[in-house]
PDB file of N, CA and C in Angstrom:
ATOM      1  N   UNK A   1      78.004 -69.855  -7.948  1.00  0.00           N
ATOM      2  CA  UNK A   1      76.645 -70.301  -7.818  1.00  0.00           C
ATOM      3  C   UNK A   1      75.850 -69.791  -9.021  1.00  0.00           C
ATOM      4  N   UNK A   2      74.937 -70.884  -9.627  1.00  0.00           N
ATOM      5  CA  UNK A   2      74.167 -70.202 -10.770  1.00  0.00           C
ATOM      6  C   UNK A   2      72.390 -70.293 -10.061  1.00  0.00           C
ATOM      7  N   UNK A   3      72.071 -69.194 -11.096  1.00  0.00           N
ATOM      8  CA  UNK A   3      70.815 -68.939 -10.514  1.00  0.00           C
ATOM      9  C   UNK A   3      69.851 -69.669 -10.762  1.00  0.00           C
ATOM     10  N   UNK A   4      68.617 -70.608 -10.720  1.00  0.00           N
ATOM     11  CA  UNK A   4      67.720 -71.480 -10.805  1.00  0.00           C
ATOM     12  C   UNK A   4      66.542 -70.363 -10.446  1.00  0.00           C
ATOM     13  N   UNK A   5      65.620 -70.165 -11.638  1.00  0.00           N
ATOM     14  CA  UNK A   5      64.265 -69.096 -10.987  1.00  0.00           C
ATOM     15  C   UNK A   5      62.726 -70.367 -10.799  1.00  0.00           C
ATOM     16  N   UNK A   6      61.812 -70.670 -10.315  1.00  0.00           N
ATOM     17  CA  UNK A   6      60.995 -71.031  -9.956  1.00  0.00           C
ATOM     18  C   UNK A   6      60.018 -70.139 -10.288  1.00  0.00           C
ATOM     19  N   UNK A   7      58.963 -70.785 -11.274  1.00  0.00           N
ATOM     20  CA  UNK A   7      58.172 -70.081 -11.193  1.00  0.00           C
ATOM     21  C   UNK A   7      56.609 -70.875 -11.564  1.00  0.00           C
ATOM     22  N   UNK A   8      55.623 -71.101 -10.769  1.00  0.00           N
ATOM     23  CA  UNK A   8      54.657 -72.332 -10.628  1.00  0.00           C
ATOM     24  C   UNK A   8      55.477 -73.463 -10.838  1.00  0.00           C
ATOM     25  N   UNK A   9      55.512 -74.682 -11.831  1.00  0.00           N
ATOM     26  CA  UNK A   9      55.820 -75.678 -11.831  1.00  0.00           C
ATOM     27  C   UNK A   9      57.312 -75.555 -12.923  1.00  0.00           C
ATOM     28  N   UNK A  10      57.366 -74.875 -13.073  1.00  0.00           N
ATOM     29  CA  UNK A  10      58.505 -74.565 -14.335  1.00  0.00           C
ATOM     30  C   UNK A  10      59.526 -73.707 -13.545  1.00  0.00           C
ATOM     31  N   UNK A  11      60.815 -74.973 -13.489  1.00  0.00           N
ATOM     32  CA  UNK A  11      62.018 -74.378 -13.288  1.00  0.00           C
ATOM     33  C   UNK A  11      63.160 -74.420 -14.199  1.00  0.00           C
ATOM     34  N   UNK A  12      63.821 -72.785 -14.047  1.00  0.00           N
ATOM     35  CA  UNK A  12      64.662 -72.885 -15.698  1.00  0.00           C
ATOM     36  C   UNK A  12      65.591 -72.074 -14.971  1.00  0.00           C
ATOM     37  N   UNK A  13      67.049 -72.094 -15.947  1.00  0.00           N
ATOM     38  CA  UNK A  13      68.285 -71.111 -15.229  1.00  0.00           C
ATOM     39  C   UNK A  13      69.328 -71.910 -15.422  1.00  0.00           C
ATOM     40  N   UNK A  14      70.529 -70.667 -15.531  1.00  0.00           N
ATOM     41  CA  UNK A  14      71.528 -71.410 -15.458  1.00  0.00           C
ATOM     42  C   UNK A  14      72.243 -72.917 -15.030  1.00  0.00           C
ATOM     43  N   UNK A  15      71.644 -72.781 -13.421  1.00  0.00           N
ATOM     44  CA  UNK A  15      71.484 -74.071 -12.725  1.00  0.00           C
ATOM     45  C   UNK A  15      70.867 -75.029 -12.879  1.00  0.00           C
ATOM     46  N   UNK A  16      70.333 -75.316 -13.287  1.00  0.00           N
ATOM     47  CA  UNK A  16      69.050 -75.610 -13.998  1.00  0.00           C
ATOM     48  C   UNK A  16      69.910 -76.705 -15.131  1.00  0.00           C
ATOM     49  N   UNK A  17      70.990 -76.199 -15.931  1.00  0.00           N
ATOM     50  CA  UNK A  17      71.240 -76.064 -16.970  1.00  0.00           C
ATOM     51  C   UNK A  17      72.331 -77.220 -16.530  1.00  0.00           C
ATOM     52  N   UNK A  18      73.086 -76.602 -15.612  1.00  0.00           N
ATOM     53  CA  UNK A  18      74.398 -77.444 -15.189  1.00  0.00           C
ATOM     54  C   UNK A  18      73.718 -78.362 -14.606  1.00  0.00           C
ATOM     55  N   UNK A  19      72.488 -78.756 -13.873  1.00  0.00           N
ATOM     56  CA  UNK A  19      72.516 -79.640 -13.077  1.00  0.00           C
ATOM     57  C   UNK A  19      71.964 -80.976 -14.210  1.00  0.00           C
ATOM     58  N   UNK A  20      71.564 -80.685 -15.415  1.00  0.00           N
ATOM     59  CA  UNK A  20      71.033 -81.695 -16.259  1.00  0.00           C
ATOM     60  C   UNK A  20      72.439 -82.213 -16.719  1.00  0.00           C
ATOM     61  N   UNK A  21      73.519 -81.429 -16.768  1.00  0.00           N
ATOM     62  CA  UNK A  21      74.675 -81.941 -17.530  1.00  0.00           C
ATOM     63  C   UNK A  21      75.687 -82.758 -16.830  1.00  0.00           C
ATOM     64  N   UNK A  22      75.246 -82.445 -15.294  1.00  0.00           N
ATOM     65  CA  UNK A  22      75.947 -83.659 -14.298  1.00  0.00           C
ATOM     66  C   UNK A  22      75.552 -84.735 -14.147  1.00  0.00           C
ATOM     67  N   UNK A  23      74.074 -84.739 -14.405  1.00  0.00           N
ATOM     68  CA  UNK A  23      73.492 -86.124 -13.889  1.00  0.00           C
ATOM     69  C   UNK A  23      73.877 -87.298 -14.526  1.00  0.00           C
ATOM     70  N   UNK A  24      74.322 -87.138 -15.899  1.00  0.00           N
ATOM     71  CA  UNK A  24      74.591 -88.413 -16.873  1.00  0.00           C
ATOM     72  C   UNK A  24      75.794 -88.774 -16.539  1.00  0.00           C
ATOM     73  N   UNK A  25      76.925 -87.924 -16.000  1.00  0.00           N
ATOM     74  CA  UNK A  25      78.164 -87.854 -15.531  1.00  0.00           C
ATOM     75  C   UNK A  25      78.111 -88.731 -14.014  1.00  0.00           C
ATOM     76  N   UNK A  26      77.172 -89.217 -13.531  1.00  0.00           N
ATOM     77  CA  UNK A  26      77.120 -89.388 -12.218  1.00  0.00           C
ATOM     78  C   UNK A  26      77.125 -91.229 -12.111  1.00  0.00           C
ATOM     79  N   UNK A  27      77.829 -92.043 -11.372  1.00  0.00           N
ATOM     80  CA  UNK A  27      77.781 -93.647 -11.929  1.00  0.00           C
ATOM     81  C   UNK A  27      76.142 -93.853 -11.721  1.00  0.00           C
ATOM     82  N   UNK A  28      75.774 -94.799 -11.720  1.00  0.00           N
ATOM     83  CA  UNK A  28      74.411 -95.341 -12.163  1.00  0.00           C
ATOM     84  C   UNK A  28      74.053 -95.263 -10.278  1.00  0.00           C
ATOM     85  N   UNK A  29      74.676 -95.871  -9.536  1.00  0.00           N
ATOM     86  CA  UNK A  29      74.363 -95.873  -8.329  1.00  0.00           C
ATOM     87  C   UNK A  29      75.055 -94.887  -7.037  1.00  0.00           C
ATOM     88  N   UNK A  30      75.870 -93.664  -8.190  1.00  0.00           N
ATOM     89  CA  UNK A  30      76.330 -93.008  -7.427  1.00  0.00           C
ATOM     90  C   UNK A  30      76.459 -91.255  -7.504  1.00  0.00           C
ATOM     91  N   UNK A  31      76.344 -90.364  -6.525  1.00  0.00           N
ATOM     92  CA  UNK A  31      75.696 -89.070  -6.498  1.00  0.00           C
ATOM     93  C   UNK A  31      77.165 -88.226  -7.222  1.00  0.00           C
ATOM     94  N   UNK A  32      76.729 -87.179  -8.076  1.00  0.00           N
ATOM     95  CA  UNK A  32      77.985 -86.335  -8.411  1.00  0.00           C
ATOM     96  C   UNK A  32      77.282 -84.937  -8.229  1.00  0.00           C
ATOM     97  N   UNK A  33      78.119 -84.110  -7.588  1.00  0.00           N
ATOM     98  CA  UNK A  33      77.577 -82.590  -7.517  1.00  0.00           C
ATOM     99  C   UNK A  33      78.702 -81.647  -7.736  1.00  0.00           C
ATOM    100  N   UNK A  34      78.191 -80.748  -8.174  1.00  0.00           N
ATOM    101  CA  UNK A  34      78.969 -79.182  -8.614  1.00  0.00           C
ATOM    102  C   UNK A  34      79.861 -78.885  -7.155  1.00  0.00           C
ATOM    103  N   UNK A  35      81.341 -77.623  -7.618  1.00  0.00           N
ATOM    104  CA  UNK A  35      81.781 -77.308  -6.719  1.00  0.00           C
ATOM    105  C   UNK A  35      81.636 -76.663  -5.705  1.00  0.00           C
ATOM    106  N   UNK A  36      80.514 -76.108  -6.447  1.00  0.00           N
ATOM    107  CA  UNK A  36      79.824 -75.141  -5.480  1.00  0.00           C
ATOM    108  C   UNK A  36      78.942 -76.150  -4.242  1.00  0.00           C
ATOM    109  N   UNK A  37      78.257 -77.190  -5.120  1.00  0.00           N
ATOM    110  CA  UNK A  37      77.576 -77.502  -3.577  1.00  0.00           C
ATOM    111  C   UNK A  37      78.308 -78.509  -2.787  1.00  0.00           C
ATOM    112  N   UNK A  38      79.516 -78.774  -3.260  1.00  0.00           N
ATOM    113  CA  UNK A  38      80.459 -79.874  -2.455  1.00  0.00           C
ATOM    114  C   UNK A  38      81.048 -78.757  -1.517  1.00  0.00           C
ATOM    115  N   UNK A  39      81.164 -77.415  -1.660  1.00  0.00           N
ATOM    116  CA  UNK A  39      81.541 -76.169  -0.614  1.00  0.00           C
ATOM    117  C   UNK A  39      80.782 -76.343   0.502  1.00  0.00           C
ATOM    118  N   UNK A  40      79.627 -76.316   0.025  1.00  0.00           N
ATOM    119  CA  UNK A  40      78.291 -75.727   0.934  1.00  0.00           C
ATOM    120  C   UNK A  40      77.841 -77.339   2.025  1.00  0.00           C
ATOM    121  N   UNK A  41      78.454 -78.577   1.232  1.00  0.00           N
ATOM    122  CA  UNK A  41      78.267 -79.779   1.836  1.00  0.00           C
ATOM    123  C   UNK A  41      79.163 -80.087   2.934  1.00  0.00           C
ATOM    124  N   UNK A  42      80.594 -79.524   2.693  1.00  0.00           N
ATOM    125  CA  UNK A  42      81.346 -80.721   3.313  1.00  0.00           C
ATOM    126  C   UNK A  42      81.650 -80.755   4.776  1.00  0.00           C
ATOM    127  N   UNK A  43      81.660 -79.875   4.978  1.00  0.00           N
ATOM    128  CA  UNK A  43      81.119 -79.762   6.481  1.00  0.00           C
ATOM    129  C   UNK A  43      80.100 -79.859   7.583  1.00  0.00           C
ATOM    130  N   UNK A  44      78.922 -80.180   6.493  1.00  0.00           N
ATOM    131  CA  UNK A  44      77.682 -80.221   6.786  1.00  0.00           C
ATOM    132  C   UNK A  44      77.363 -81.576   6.652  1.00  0.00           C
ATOM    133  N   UNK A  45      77.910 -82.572   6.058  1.00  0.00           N
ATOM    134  CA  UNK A  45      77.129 -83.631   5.805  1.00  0.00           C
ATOM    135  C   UNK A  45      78.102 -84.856   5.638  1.00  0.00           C
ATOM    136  N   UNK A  46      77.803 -86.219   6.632  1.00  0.00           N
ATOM    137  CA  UNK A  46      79.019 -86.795   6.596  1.00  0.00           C
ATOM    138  C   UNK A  46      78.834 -87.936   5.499  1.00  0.00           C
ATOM    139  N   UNK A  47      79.828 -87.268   4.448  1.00  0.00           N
ATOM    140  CA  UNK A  47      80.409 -87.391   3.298  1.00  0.00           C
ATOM    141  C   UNK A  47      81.958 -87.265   2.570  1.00  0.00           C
ATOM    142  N   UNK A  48      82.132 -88.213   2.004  1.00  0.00           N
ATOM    143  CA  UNK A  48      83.663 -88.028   1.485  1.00  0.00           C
ATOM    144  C   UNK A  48      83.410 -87.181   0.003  1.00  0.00           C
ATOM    145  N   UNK A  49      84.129 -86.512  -0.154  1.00  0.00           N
ATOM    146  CA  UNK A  49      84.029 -85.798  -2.297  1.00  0.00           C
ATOM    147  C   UNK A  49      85.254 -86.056  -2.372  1.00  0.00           C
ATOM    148  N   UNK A  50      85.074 -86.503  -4.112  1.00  0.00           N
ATOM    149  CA  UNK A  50      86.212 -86.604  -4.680  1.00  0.00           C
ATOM    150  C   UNK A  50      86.286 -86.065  -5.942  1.00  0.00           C
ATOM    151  N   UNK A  51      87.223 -85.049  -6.200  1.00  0.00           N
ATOM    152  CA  UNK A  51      87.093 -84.398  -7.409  1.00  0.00           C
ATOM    153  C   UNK A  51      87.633 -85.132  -8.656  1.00  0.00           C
ATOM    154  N   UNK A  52      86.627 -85.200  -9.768  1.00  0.00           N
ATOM    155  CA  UNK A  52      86.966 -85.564 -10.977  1.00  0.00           C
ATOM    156  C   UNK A  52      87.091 -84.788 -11.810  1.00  0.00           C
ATOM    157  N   UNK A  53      87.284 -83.642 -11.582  1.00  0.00           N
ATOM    158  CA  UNK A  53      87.569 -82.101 -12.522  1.00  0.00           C
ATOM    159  C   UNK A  53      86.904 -81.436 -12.842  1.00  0.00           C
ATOM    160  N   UNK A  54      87.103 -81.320 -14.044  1.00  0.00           N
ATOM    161  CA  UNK A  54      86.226 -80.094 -14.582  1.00  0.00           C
ATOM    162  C   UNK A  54      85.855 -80.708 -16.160  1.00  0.00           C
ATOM    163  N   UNK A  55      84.636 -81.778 -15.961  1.00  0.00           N
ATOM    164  CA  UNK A  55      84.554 -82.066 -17.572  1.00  0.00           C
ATOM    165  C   UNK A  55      83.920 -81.441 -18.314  1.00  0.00           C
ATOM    166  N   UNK A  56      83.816 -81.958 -19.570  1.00  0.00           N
ATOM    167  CA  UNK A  56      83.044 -80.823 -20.766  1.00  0.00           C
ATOM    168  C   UNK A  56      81.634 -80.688 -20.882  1.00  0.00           C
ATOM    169  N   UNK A  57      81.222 -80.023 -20.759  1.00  0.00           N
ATOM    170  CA  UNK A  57      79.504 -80.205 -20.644  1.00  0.00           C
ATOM    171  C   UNK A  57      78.859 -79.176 -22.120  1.00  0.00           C
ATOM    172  N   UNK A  58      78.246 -79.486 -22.354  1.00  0.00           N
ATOM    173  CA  UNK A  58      77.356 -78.996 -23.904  1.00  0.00           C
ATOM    174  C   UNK A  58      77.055 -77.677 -23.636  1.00  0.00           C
ATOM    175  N   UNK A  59      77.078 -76.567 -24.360  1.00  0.00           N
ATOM    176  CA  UNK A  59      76.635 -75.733 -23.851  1.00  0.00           C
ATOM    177  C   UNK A  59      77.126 -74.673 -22.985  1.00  0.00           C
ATOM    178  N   UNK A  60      78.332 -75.313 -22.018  1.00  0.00           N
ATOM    179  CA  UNK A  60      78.602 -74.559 -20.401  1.00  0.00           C
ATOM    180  C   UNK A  60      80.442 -74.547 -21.205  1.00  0.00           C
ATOM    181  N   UNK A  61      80.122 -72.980 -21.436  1.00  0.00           N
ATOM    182  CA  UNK A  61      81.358 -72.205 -21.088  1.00  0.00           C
ATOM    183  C   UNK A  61      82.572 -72.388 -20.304  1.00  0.00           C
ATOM    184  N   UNK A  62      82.024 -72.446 -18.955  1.00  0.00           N
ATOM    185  CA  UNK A  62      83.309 -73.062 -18.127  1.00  0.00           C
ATOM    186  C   UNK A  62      82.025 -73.633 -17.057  1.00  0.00           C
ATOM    187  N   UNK A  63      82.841 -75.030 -17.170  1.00  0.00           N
ATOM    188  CA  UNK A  63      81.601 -76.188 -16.600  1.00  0.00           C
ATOM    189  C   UNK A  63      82.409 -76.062 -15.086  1.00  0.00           C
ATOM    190  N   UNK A  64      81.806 -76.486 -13.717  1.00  0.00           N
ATOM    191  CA  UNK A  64      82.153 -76.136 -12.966  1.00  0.00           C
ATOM    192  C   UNK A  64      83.146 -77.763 -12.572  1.00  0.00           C
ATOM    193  N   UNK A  65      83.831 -77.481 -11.676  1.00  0.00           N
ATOM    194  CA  UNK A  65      84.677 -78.765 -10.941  1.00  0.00           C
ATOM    195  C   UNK A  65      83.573 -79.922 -10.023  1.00  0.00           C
ATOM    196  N   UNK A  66      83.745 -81.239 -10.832  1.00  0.00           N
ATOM    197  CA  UNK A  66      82.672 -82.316 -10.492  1.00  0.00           C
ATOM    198  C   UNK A  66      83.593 -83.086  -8.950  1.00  0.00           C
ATOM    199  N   UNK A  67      82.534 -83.351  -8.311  1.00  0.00           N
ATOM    200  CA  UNK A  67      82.964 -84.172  -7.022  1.00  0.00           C
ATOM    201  C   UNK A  67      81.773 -85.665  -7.118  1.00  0.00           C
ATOM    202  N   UNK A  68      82.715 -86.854  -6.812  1.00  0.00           N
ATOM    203  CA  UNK A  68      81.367 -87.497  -6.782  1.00  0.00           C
ATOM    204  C   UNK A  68      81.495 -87.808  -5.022  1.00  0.00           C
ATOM    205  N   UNK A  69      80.511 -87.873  -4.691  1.00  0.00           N
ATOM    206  CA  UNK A  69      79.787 -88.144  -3.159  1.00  0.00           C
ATOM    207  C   UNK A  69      80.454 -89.961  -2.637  1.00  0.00           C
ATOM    208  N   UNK A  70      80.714 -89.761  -1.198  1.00  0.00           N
ATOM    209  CA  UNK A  70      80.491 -91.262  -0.667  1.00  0.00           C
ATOM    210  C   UNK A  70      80.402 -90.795   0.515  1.00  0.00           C
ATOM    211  N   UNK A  71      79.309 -91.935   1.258  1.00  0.00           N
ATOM    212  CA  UNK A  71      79.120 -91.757   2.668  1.00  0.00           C
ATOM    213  C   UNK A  71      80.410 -92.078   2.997  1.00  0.00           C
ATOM    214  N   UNK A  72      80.540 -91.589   4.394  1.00  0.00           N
ATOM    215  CA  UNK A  72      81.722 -91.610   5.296  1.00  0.00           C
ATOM    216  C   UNK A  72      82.181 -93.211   5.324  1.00  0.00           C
ATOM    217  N   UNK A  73      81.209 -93.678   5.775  1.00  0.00           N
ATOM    218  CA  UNK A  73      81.161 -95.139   6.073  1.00  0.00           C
ATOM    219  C   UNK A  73      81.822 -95.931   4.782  1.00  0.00           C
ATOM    220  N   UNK A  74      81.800 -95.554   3.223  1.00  0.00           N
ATOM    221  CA  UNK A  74      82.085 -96.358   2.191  1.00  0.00           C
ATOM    222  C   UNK A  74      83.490 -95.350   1.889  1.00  0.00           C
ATOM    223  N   UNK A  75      84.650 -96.618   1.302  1.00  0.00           N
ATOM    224  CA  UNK A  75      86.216 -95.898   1.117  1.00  0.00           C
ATOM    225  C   UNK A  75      85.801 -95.658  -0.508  1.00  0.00           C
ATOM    226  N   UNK A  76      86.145 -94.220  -0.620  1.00  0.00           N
ATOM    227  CA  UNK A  76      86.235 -93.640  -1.590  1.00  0.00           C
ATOM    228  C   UNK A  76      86.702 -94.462  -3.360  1.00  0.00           C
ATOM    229  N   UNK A  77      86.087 -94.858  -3.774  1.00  0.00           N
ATOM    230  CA  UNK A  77      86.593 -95.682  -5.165  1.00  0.00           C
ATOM    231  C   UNK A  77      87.430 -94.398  -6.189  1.00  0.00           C
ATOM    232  N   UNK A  78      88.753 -95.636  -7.000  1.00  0.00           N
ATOM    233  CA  UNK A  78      88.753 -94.530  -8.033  1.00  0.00           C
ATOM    234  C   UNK A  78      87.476 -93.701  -9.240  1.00  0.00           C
ATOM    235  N   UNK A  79      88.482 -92.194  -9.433  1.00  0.00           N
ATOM    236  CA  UNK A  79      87.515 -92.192 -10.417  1.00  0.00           C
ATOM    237  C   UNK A  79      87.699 -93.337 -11.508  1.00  0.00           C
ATOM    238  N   UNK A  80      86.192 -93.338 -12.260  1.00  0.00           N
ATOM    239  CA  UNK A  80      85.895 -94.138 -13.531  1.00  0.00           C
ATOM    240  C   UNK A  80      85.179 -93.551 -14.499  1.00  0.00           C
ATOM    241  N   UNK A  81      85.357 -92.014 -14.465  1.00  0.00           N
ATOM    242  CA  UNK A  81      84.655 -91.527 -15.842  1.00  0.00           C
ATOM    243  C   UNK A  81      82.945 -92.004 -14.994  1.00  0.00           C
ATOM    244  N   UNK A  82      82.203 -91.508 -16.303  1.00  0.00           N
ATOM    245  CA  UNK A  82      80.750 -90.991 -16.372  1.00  0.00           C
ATOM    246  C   UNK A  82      79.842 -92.614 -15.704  1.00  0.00           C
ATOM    247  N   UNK A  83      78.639 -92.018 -16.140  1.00  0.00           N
ATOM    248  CA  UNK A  83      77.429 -93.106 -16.326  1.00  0.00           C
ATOM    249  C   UNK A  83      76.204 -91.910 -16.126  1.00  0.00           C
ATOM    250  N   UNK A  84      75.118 -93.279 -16.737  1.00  0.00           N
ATOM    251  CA  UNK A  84      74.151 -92.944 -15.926  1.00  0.00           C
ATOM    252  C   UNK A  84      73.461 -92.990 -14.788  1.00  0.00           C
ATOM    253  N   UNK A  85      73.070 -91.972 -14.194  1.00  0.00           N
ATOM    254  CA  UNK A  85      72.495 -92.139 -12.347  1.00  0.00           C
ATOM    255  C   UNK A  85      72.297 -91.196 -12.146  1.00  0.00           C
ATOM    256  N   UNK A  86      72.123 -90.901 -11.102  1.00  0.00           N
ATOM    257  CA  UNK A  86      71.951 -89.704 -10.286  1.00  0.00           C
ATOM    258  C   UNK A  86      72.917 -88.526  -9.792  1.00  0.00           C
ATOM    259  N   UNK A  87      72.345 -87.491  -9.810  1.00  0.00           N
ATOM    260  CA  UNK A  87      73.135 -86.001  -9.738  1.00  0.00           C
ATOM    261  C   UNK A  87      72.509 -85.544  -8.347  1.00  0.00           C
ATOM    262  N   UNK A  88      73.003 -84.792  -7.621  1.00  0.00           N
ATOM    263  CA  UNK A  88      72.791 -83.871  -6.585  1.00  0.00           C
ATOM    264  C   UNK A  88      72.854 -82.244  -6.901  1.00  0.00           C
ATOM    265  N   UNK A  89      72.117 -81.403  -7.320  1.00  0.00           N
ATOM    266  CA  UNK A  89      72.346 -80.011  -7.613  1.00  0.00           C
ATOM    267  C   UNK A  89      70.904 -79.636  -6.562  1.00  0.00           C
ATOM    268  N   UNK A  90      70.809 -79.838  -5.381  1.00  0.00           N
ATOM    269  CA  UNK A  90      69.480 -78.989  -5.180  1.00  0.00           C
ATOM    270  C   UNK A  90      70.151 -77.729  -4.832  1.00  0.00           C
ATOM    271  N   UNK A  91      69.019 -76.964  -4.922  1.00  0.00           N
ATOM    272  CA  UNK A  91      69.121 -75.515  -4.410  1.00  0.00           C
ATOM    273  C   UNK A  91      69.783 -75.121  -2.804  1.00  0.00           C
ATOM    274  N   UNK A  92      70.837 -74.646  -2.804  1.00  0.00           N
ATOM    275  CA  UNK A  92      71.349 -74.310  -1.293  1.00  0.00           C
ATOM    276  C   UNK A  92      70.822 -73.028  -1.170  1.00  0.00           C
ATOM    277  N   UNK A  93      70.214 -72.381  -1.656  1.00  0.00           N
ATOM    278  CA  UNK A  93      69.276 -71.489  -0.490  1.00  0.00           C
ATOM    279  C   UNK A  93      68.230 -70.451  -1.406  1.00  0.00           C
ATOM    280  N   UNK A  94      67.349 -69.784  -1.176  1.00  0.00           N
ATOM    281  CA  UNK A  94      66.890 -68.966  -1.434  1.00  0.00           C
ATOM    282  C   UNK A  94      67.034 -67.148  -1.304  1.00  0.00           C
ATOM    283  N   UNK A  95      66.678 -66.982  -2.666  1.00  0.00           N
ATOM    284  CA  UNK A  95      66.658 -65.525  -2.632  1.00  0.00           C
ATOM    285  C   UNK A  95      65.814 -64.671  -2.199  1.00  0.00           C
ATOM    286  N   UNK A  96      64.597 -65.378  -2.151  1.00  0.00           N
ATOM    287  CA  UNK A  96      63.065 -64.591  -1.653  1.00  0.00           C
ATOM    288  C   UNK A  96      62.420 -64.765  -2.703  1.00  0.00           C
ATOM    289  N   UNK A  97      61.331 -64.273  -2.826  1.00  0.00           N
ATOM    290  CA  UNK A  97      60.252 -64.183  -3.795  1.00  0.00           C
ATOM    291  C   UNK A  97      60.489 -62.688  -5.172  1.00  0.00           C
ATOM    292  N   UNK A  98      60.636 -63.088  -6.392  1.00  0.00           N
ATOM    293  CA  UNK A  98      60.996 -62.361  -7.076  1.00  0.00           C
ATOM    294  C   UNK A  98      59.363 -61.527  -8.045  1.00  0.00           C
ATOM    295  N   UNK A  99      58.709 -61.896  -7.244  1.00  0.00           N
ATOM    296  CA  UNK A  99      57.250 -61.358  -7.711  1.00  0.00           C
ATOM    297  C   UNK A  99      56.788 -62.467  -8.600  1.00  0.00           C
ATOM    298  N   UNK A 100      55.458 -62.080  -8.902  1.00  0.00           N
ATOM    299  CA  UNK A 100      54.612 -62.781  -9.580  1.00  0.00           C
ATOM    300  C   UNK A 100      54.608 -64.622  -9.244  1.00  0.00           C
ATOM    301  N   UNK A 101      55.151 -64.756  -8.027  1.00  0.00           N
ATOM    302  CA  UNK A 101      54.921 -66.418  -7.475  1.00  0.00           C
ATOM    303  C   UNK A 101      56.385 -66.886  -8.157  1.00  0.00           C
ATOM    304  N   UNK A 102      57.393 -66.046  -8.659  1.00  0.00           N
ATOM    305  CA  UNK A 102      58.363 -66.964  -8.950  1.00  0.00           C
ATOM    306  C   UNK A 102      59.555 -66.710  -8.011  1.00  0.00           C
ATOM    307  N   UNK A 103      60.257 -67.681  -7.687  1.00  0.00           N
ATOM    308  CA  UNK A 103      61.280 -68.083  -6.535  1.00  0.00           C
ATOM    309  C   UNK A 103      62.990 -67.985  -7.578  1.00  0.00           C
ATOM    310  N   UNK A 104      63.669 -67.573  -6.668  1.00  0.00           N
ATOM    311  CA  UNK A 104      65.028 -67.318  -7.263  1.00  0.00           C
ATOM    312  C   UNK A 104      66.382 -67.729  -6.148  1.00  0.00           C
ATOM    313  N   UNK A 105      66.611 -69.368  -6.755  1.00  0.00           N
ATOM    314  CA  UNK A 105      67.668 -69.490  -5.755  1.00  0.00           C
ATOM    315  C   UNK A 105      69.074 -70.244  -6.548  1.00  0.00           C
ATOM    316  N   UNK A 106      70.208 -70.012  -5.730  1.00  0.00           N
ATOM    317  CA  UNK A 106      71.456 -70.615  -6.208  1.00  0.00           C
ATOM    318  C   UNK A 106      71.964 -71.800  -6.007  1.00  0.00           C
ATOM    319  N   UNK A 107      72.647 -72.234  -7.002  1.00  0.00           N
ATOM    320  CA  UNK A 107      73.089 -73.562  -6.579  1.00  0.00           C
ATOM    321  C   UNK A 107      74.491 -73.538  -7.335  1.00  0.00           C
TER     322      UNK A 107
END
């Protein structure tokens, strides 16, 4: 899990970081999220993941293992490499308040 800090309207962090580098990776009409939150999902939310690895992301050292999302209801397509669309990285939980109004949570 990387850390995402909140602080008024400005959010910055590791997470932060990875979650800009999935989104372009994600098909145009379809959700891709980190391994970490396909952990924290899959039991929780009825959804199929399918891992497309671990691609290269700018920047990220060791980029984490990509899953892209399908409702239960839709049969899983092969992978097809990237696009543009939408990413899923929200925050799975909070740390508390780290003073001065800024928020510190992982994803």
């Amino acid at each position: 899990m990387e850390e995402v800090m909140v602080t008024g309207n400005d959010v910055f962090g590791d997470g932060v970081n990875i979650a800009a580098r999935i989104e372009p990776k994600a098909d145009a009409d379809g959700i891709m999220v980190s391994d970490a939150i396909q952990s924290e999902a899959k039991n929780n939310v009825p959804a199929h993941f399918v891992s497309v690895g671990r691609l290269p992301m700018k920047n990220i050292a060791q980029p984490p293992e990509l899953f892209k999302v399908f409702p239960l209801e839709v049969q899983a397509a092969p992978s097809g490499g990237g696009g543009a669309g939408a990413a899923a990285a929200a925050p799975a939980g909070s740390s508390g308040d780290s003073g001065g109004g800024a928020n510190t949570f992982k994803i």
